[in-house]
C-alpha atoms as a PDB file:
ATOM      1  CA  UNK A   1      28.975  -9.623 -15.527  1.00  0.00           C
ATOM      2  CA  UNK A   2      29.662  -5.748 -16.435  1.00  0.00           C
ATOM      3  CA  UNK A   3      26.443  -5.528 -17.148  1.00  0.00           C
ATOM      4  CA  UNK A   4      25.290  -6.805 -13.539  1.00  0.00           C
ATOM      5  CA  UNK A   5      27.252  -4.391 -12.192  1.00  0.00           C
ATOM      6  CA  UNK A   6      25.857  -1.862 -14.822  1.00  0.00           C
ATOM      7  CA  UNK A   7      22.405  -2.080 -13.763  1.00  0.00           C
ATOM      8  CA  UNK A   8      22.923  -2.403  -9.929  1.00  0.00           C
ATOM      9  CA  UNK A   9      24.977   0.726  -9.927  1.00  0.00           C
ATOM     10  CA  UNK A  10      22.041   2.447 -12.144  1.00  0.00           C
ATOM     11  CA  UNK A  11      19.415   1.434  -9.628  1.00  0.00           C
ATOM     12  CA  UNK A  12      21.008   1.856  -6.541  1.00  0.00           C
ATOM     13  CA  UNK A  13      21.838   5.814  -7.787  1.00  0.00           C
ATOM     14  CA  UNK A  14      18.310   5.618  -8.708  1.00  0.00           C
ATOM     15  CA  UNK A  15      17.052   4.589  -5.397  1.00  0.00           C
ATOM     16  CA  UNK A  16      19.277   7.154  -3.734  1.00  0.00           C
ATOM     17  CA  UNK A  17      18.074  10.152  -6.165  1.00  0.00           C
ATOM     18  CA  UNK A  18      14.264   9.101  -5.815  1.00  0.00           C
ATOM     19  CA  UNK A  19      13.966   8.689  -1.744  1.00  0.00           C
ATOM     20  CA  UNK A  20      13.757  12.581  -0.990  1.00  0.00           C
ATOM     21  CA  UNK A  21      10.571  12.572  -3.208  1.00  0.00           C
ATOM     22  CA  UNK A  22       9.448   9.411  -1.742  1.00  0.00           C
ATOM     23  CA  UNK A  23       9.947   9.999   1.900  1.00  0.00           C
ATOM     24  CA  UNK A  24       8.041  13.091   1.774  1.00  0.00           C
ATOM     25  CA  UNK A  25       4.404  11.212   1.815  1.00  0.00           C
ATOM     26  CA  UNK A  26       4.937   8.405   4.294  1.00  0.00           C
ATOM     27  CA  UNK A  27       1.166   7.955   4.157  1.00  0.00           C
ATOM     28  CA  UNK A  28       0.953   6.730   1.047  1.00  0.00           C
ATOM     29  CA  UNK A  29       2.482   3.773   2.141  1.00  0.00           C
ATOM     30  CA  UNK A  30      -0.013   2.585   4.783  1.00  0.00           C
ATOM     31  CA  UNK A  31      -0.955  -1.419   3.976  1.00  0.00           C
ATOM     32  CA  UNK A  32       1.733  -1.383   1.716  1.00  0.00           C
ATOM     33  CA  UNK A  33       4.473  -3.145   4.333  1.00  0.00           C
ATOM     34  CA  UNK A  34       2.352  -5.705   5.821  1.00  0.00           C
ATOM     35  CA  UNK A  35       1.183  -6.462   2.337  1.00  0.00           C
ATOM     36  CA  UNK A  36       4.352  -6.866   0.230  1.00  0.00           C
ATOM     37  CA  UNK A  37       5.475  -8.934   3.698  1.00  0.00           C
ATOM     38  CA  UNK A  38       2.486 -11.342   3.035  1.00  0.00           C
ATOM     39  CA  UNK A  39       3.324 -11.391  -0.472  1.00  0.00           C
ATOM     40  CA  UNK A  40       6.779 -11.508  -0.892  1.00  0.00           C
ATOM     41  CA  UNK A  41       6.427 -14.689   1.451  1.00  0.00           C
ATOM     42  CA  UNK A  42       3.566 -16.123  -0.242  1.00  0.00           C
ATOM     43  CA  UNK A  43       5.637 -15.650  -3.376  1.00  0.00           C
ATOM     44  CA  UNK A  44       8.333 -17.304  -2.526  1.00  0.00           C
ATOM     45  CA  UNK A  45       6.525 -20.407  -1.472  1.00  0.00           C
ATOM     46  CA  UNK A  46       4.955 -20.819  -4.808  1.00  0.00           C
ATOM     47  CA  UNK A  47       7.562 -20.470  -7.541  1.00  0.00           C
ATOM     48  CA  UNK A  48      10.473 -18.138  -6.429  1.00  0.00           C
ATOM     49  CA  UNK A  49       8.503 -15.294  -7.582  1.00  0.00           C
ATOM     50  CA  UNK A  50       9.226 -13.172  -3.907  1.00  0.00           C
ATOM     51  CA  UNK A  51       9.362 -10.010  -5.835  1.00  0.00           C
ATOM     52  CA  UNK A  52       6.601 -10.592  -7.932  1.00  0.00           C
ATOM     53  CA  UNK A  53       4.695 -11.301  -4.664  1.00  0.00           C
ATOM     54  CA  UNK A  54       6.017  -8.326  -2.931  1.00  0.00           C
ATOM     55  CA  UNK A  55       4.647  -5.616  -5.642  1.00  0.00           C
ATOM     56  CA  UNK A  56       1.409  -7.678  -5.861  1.00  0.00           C
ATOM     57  CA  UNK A  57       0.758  -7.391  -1.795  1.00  0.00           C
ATOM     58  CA  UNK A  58       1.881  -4.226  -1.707  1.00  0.00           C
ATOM     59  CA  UNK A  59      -1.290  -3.019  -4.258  1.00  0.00           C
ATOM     60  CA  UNK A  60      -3.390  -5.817  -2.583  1.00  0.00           C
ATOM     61  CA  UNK A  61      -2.522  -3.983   0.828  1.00  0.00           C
ATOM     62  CA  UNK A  62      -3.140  -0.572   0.347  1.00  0.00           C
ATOM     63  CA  UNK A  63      -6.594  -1.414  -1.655  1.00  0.00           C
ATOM     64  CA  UNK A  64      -7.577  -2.738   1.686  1.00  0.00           C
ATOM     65  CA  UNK A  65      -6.425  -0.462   3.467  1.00  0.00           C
ATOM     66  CA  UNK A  66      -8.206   2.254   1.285  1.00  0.00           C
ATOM     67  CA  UNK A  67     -11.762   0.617   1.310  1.00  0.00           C
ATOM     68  CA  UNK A  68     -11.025   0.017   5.121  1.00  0.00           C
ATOM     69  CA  UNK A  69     -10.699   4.089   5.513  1.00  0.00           C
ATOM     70  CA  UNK A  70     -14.018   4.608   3.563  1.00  0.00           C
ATOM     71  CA  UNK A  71     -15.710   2.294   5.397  1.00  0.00           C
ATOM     72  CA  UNK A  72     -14.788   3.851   8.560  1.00  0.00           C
ATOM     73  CA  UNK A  73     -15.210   7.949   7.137  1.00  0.00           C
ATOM     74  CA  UNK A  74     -18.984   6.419   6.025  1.00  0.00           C
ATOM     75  CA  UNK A  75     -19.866   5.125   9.526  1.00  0.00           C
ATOM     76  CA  UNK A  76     -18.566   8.395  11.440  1.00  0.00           C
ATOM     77  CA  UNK A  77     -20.655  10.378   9.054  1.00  0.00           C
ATOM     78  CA  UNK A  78     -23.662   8.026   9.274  1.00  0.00           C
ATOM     79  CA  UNK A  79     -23.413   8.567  13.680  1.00  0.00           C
ATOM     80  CA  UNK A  80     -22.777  12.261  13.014  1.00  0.00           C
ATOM     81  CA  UNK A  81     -26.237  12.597  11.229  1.00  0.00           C
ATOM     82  CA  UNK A  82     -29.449  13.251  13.505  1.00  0.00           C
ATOM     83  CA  UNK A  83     -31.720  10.747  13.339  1.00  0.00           C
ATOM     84  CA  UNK A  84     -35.180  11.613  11.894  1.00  0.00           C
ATOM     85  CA  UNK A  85     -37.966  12.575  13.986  1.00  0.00           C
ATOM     86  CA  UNK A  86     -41.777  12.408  13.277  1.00  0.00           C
ATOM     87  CA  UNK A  87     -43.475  15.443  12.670  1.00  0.00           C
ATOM     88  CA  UNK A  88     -46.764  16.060  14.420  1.00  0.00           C
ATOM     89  CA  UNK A  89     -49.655  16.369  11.943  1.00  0.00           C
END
């Protein structure tokens, strides 16, 4: 039971020490909350593993999110280029 208490204590002055650095890029974060939402629900449903689930959707969610982004910078650079014209021999 001390130890419980122990560890809780350690993480919660660990979570309180750590948000500064990790609420100065909000952006990295994008995908991440719908995704560890999915997860953590999807996790729970098969095995009690909610956390597990969580950390998983989180990844899974910001991968998509990522590829989703280049996708999107490679079709805005594909309508910025001229299209080719014939030259006149």
């Amino acid at each position: 039971m001390i130890f419980r208490k122990t560890a809780l204590a350690s993480l919660v002055a660990l979570g309180f020490g750590a948000f500064p650095f990790l609420a100065s890029e909000p952006a990295l974060a994008v995908g991440c909350v719908s995704g560890a939402l999915a997860g953590g629900v999807a996790g729970h449903y098969a095995g009690h593993h909610a956390l597990a689930g969580a950390v998983g959707g989180c990844i899974v969610g910001h991968h998509m999110n990522t590829v989703e982004k280049r996708k999107a910078a490679a079709a805005a650079a594909a309508r910025q280029q001229p299209a080719a014209t014939p030259t006149a021999n």
